[in-house]
C-alpha atoms as a PDB file:
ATOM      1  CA  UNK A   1     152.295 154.421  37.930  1.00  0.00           C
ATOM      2  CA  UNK A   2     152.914 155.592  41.766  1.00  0.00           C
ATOM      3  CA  UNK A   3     150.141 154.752  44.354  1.00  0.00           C
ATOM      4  CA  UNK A   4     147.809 157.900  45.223  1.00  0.00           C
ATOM      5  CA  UNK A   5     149.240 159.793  48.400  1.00  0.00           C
ATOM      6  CA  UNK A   6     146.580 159.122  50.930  1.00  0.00           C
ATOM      7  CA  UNK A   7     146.392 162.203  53.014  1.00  0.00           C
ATOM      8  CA  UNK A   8     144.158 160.398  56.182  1.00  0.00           C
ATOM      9  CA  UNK A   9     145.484 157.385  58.276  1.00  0.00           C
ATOM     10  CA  UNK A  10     144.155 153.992  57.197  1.00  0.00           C
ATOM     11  CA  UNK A  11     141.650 153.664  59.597  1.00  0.00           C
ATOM     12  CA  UNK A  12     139.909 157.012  58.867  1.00  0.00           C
ATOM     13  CA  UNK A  13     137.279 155.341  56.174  1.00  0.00           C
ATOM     14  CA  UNK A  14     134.323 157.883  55.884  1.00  0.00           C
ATOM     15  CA  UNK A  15     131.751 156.188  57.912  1.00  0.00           C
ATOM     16  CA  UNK A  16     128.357 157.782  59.315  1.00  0.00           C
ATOM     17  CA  UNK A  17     129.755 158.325  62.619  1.00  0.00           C
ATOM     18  CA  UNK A  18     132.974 160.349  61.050  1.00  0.00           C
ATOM     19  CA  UNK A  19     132.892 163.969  61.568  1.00  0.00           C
ATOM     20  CA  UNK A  20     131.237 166.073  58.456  1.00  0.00           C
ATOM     21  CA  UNK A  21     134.358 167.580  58.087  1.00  0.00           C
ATOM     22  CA  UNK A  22     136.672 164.158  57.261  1.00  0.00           C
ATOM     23  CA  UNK A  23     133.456 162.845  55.164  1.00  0.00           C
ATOM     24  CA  UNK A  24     134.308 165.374  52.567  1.00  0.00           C
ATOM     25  CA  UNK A  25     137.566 166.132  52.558  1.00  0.00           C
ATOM     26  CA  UNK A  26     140.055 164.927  49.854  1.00  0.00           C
ATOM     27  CA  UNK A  27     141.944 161.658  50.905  1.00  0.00           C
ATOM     28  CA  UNK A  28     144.530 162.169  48.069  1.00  0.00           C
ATOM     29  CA  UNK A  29     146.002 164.740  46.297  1.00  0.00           C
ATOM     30  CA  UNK A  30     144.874 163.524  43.514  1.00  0.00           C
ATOM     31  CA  UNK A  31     141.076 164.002  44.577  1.00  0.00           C
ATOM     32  CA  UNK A  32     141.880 168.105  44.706  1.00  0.00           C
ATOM     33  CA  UNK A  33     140.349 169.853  41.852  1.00  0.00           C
ATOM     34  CA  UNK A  34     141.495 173.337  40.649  1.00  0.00           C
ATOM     35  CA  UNK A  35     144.416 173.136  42.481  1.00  0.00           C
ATOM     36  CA  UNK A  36     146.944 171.877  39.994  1.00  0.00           C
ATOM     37  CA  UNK A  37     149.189 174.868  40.361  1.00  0.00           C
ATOM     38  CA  UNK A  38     149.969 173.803  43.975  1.00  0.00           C
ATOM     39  CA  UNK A  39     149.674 170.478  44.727  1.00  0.00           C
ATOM     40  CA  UNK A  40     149.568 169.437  40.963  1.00  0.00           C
ATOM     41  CA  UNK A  41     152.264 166.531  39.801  1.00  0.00           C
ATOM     42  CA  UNK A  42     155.874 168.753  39.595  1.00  0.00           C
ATOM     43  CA  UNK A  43     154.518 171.428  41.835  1.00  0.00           C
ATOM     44  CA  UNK A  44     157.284 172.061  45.018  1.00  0.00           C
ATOM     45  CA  UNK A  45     154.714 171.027  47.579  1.00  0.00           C
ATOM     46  CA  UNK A  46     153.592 167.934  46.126  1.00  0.00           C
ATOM     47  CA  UNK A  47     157.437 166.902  45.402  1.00  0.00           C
ATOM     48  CA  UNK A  48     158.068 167.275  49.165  1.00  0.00           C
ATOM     49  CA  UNK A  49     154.934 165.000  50.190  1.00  0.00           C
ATOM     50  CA  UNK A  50     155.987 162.396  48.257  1.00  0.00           C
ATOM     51  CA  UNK A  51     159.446 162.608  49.191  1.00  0.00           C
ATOM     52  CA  UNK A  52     158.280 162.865  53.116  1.00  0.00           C
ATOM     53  CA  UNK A  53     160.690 166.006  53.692  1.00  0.00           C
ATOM     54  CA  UNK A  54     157.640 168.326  54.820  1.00  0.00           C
ATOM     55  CA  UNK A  55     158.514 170.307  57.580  1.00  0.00           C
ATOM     56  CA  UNK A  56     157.669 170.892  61.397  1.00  0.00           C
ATOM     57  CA  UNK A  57     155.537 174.020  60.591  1.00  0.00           C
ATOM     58  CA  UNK A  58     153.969 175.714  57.315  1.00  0.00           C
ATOM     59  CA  UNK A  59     151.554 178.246  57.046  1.00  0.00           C
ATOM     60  CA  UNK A  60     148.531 177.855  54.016  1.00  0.00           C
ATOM     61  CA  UNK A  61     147.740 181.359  52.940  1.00  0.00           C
ATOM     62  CA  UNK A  62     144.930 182.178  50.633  1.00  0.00           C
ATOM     63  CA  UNK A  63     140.954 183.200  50.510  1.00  0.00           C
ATOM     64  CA  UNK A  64     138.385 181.014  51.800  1.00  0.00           C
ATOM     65  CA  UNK A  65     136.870 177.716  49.873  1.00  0.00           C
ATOM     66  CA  UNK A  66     140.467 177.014  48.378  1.00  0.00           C
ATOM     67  CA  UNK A  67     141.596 174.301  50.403  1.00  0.00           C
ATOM     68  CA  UNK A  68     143.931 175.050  53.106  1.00  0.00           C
ATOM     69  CA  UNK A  69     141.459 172.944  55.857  1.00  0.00           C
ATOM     70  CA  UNK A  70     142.104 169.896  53.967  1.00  0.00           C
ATOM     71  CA  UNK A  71     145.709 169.952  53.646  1.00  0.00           C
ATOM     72  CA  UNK A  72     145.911 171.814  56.912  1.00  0.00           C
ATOM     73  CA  UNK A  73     144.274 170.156  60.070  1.00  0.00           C
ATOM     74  CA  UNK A  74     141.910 172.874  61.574  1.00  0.00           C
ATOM     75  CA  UNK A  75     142.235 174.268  65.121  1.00  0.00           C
ATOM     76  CA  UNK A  76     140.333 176.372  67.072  1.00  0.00           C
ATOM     77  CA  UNK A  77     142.556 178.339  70.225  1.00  0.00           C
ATOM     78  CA  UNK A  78     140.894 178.861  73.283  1.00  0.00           C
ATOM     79  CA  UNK A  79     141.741 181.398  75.839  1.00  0.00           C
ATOM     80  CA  UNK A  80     142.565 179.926  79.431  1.00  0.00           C
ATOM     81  CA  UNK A  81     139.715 182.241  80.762  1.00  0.00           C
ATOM     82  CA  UNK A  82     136.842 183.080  79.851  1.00  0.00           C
ATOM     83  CA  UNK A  83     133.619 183.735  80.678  1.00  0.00           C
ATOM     84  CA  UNK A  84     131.551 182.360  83.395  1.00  0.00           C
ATOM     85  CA  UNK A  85     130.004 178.908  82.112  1.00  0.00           C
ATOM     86  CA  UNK A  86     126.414 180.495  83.244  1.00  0.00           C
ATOM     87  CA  UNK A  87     127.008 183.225  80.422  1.00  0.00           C
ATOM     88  CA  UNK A  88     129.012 181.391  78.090  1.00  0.00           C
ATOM     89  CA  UNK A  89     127.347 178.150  77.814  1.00  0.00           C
ATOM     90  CA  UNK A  90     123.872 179.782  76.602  1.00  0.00           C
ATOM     91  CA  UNK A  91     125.938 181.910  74.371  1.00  0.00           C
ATOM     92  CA  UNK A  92     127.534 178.938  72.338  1.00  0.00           C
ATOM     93  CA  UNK A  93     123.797 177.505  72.137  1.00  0.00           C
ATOM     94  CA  UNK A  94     122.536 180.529  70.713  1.00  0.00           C
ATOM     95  CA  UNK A  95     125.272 180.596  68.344  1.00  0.00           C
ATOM     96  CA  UNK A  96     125.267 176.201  67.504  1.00  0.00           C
ATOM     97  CA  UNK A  97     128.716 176.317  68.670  1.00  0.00           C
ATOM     98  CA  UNK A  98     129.009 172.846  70.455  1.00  0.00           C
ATOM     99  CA  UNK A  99     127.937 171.366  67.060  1.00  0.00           C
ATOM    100  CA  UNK A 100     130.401 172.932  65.374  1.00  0.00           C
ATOM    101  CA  UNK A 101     133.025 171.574  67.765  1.00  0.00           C
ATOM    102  CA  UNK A 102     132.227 168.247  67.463  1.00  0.00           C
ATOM    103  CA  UNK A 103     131.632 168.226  63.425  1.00  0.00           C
ATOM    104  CA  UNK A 104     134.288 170.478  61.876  1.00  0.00           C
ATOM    105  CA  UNK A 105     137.364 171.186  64.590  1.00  0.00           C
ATOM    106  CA  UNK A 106     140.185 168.710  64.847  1.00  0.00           C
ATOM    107  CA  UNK A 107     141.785 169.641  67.997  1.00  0.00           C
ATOM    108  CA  UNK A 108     141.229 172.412  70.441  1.00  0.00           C
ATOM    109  CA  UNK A 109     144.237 174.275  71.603  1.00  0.00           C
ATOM    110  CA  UNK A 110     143.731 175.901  75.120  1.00  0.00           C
ATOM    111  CA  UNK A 111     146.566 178.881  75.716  1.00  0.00           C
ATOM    112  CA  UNK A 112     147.604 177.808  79.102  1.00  0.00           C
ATOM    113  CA  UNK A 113     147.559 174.706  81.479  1.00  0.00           C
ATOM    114  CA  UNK A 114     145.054 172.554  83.463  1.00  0.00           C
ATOM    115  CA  UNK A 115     146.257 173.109  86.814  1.00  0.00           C
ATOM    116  CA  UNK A 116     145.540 176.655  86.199  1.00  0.00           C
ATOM    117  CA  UNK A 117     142.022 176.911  84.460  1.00  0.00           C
ATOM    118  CA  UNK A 118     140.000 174.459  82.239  1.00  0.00           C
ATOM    119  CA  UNK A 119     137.822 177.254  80.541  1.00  0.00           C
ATOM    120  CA  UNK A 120     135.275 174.594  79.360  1.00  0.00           C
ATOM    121  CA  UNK A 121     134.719 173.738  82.997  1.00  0.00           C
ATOM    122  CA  UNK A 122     130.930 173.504  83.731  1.00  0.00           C
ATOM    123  CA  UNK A 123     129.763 172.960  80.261  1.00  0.00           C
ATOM    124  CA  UNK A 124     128.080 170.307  79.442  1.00  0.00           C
ATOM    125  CA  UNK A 125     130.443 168.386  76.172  1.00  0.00           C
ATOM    126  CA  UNK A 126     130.878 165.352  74.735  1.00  0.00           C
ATOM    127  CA  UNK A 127     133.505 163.139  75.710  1.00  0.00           C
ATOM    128  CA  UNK A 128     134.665 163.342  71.697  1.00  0.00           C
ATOM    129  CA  UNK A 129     135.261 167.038  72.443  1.00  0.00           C
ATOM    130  CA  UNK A 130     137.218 166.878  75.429  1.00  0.00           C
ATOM    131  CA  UNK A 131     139.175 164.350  73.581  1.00  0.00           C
ATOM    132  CA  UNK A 132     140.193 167.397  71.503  1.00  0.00           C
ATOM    133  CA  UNK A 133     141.634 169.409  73.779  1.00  0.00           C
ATOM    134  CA  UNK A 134     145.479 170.302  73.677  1.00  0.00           C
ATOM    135  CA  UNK A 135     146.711 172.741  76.385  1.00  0.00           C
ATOM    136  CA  UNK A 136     150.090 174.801  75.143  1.00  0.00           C
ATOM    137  CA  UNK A 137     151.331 175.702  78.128  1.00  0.00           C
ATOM    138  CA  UNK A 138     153.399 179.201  78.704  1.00  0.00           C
ATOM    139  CA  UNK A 139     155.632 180.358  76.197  1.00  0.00           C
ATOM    140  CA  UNK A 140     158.649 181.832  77.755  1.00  0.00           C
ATOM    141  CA  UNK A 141     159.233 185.278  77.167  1.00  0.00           C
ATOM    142  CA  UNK A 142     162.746 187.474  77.913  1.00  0.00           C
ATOM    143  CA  UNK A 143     163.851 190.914  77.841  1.00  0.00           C
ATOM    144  CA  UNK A 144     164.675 192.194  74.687  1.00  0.00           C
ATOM    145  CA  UNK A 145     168.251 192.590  74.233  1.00  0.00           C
ATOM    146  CA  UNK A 146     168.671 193.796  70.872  1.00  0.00           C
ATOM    147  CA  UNK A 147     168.039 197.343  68.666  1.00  0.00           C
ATOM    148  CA  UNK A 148     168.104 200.659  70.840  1.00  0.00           C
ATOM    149  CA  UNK A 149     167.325 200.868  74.365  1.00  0.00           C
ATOM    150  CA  UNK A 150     163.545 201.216  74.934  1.00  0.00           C
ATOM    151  CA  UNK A 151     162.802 205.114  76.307  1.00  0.00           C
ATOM    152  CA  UNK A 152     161.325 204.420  79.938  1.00  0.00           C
ATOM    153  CA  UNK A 153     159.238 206.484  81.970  1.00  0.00           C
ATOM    154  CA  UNK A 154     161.257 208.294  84.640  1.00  0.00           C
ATOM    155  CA  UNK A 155     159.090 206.644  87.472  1.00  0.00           C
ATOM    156  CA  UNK A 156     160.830 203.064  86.307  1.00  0.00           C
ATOM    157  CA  UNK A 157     164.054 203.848  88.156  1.00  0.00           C
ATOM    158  CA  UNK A 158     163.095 202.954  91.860  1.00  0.00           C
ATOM    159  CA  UNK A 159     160.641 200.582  92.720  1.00  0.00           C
ATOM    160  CA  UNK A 160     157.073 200.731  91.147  1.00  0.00           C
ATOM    161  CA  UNK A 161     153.771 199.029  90.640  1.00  0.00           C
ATOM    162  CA  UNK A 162     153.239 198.463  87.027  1.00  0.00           C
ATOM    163  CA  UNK A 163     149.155 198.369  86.107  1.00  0.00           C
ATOM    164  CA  UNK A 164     148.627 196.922  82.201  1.00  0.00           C
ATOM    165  CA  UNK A 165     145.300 196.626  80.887  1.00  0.00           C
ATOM    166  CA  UNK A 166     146.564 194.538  77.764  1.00  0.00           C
ATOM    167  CA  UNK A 167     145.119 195.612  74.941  1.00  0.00           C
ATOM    168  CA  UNK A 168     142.864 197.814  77.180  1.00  0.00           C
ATOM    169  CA  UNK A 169     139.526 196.566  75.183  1.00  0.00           C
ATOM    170  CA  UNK A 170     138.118 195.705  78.490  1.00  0.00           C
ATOM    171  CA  UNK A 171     140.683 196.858  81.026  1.00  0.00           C
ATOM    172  CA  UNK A 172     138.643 199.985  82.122  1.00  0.00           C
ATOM    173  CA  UNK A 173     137.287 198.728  85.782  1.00  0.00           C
ATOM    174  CA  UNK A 174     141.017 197.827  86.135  1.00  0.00           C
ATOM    175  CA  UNK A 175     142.563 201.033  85.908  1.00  0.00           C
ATOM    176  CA  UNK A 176     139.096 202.462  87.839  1.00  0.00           C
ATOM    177  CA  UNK A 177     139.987 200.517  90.964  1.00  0.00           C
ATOM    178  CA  UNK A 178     143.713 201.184  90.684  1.00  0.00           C
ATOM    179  CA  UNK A 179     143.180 205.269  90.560  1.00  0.00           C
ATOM    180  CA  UNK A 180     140.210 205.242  93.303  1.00  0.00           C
ATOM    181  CA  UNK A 181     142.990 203.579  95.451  1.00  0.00           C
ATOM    182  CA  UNK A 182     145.607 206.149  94.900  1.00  0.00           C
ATOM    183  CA  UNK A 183     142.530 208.568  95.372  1.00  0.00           C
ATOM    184  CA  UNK A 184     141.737 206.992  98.644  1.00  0.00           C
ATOM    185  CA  UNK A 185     145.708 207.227  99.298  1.00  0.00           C
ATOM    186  CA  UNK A 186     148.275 208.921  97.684  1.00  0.00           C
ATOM    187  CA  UNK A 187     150.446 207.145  99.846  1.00  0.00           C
ATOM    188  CA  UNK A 188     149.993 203.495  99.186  1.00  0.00           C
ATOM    189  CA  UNK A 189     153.550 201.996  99.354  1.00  0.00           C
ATOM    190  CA  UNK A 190     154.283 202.130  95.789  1.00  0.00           C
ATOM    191  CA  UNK A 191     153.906 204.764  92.828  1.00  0.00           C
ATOM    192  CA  UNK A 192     151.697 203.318  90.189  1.00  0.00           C
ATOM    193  CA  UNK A 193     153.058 203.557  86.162  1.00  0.00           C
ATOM    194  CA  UNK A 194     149.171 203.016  84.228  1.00  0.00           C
ATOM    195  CA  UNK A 195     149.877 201.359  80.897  1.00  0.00           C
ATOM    196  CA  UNK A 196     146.161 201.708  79.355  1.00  0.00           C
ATOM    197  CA  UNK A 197     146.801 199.987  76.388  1.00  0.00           C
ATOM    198  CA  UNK A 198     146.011 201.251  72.766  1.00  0.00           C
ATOM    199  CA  UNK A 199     142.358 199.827  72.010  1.00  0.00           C
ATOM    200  CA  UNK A 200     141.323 201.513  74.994  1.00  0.00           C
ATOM    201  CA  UNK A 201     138.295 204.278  74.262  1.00  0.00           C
ATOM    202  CA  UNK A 202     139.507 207.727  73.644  1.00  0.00           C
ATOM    203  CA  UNK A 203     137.409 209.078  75.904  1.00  0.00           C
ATOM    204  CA  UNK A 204     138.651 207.073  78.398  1.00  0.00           C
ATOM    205  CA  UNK A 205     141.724 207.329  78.130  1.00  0.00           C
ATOM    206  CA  UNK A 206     141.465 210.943  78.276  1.00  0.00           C
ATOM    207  CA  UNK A 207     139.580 210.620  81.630  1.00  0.00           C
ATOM    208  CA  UNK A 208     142.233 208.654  83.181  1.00  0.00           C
ATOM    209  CA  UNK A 209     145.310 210.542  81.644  1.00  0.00           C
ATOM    210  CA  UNK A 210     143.552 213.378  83.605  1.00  0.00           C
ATOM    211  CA  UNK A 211     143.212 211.804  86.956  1.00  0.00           C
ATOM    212  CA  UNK A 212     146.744 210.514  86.908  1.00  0.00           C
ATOM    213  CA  UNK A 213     147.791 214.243  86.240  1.00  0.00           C
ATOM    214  CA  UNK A 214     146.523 215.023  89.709  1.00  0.00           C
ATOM    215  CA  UNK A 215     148.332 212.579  91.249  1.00  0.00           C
ATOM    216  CA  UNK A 216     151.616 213.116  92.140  1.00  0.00           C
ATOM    217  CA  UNK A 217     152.674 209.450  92.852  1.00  0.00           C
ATOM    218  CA  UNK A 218     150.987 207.977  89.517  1.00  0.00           C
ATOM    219  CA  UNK A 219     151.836 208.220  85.774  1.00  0.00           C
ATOM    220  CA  UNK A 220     149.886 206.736  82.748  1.00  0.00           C
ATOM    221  CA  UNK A 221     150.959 205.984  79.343  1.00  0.00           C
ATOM    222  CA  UNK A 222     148.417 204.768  76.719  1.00  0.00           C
ATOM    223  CA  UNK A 223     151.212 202.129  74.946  1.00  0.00           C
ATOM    224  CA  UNK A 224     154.644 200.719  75.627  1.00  0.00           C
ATOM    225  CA  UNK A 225     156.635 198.599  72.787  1.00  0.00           C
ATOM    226  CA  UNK A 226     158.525 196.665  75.154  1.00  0.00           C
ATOM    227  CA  UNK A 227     156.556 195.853  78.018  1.00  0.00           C
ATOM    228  CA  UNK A 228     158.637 193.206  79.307  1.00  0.00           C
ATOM    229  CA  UNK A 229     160.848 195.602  80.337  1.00  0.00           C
ATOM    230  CA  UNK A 230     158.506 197.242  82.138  1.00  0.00           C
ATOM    231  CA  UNK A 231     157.424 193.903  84.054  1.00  0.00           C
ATOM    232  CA  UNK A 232     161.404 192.867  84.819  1.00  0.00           C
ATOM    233  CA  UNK A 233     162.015 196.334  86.062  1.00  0.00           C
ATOM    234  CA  UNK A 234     158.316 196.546  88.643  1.00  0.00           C
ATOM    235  CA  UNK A 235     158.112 195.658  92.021  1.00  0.00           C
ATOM    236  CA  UNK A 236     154.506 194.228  91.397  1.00  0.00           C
ATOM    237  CA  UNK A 237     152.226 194.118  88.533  1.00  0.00           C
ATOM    238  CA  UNK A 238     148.427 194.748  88.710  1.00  0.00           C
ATOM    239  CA  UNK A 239     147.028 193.063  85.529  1.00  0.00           C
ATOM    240  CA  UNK A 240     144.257 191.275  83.834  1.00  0.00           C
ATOM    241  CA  UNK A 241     145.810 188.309  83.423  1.00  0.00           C
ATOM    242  CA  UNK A 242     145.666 187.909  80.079  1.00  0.00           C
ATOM    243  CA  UNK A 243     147.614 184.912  78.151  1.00  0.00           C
ATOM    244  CA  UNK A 244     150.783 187.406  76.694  1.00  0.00           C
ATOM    245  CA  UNK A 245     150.622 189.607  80.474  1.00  0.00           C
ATOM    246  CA  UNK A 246     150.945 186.217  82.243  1.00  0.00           C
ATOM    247  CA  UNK A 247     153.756 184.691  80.275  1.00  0.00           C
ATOM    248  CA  UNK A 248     155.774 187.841  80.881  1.00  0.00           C
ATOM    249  CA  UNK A 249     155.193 187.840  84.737  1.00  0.00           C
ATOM    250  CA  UNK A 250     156.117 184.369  84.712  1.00  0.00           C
ATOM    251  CA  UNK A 251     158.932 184.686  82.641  1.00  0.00           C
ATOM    252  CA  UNK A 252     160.361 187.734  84.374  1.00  0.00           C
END
């Protein structure tokens, strides 16, 4: 008879102190109940955690209650800003989110680096959930080289300032302050090429399609597939500085 496969290091005994979430969990496979079908003995993911061959990554797909946190260790990604910690902090008060920090998340992944923002700065944590925090850093992105060339706007083929919103949810005072400038000056140094981004409101979008239209040194397009094209090809970019729009002016 094989020894159980213990699923928590040696010196994670359930203990008062111990996070809710390790308290309960399974510390063997054998421990999981009516889950025979995919960690039961023969089953393709037990064989491979026996043998030790699990890979780098895998991805647990299914509904909730079934599982996947025990076998999986649960993280919680953090944008690298956010808001102010006057706002935020009695936010995640009102909504017990500290607690649920420090009970039931195993690390905290922060999309970006230190030396640029620490968006828990200012709130008031335990040292345990500092402790947690992982920051991932930039991933590199590149201009697509493959499938058909992307159709560009015809402003893209002298220099430009390119003005992206993102996914335009919240990108409206953005694009405001970008057409009261051109307003102001139709002859700021640079045309402007508006991306307002898809999740924009209609309405809005509508309003600022229109006020581009009068200008004859901006454009505005609501979506582009490839915008890393966009940002190789600009002579600046005006942008919220979301985590994807800062990895491509980085990168490019």
């Amino acid at each position: 008879m094989t020894e159980p496969l213990d699923l928590l290091p040696p010196d994670a005994t359930p203990s008062r102190v111990t996070p809710l979430a390790d308290r309960v969990r399974a510390r063997t496979l054998d421990e999981f109940v009516g889950q025979e079908s995919i960690v039961g003995p023969g089953t393709l993911l037990r064989a491979t955690l026996e043998a030790g061959e699990i890979t780098q990554s895998m991805i647990l797909w299914g509904p909730p209650g079934c599982g996947k946190t025990t076998l999986a260790r649960l993280i919680l990604g953090l944008r690298d800003v956010m808001d102010e910690p006057r706002l935020l902090e009695p936010e995640w008060q009102r909504k017990k989110v500290l607690p649920a920090l420090r009970e039931f998340y195993d690390e905290l992944w922060v999309y970006g680096l230190p030396q640029i923002c620490d968006p828990l700065e200012g709130i008031s944590l335990p040292t345990s959930v500092r402790k947690k925090m992982v920051y991932t850093g930039y991933l590199h992105r590149e201009v697509p080289t493959h499938g058909a060339p992307p159709r560009l706007p015809e402003m893209v083929n002298r220099p430009f300032l390119l003005v992206t919103t993102g996914g335009g949810g919240d990108g409206e005072g953005l694009v405001e302050w970008v057409l009261r400038a051109y307003e102001h000056d139709p002859l700021l140094p640079y045309p402007a090429l508006l991306v307002l981004g898809p999740f924009m409101q209609a309405e809005r979008q509508a309003e600022f399609m229109d006020r581009a239209a009068r200008l004859k040194r901006v454009d505005a397009i609501t979506f582009h597939g490839q915008l890393e094209t966009l940002v190789a090809r600009a002579a600046g970019v005006v942008a919220m500085g979301g985590y994807n729009t800062f990895c491509e002016v980085v990168s490019l």
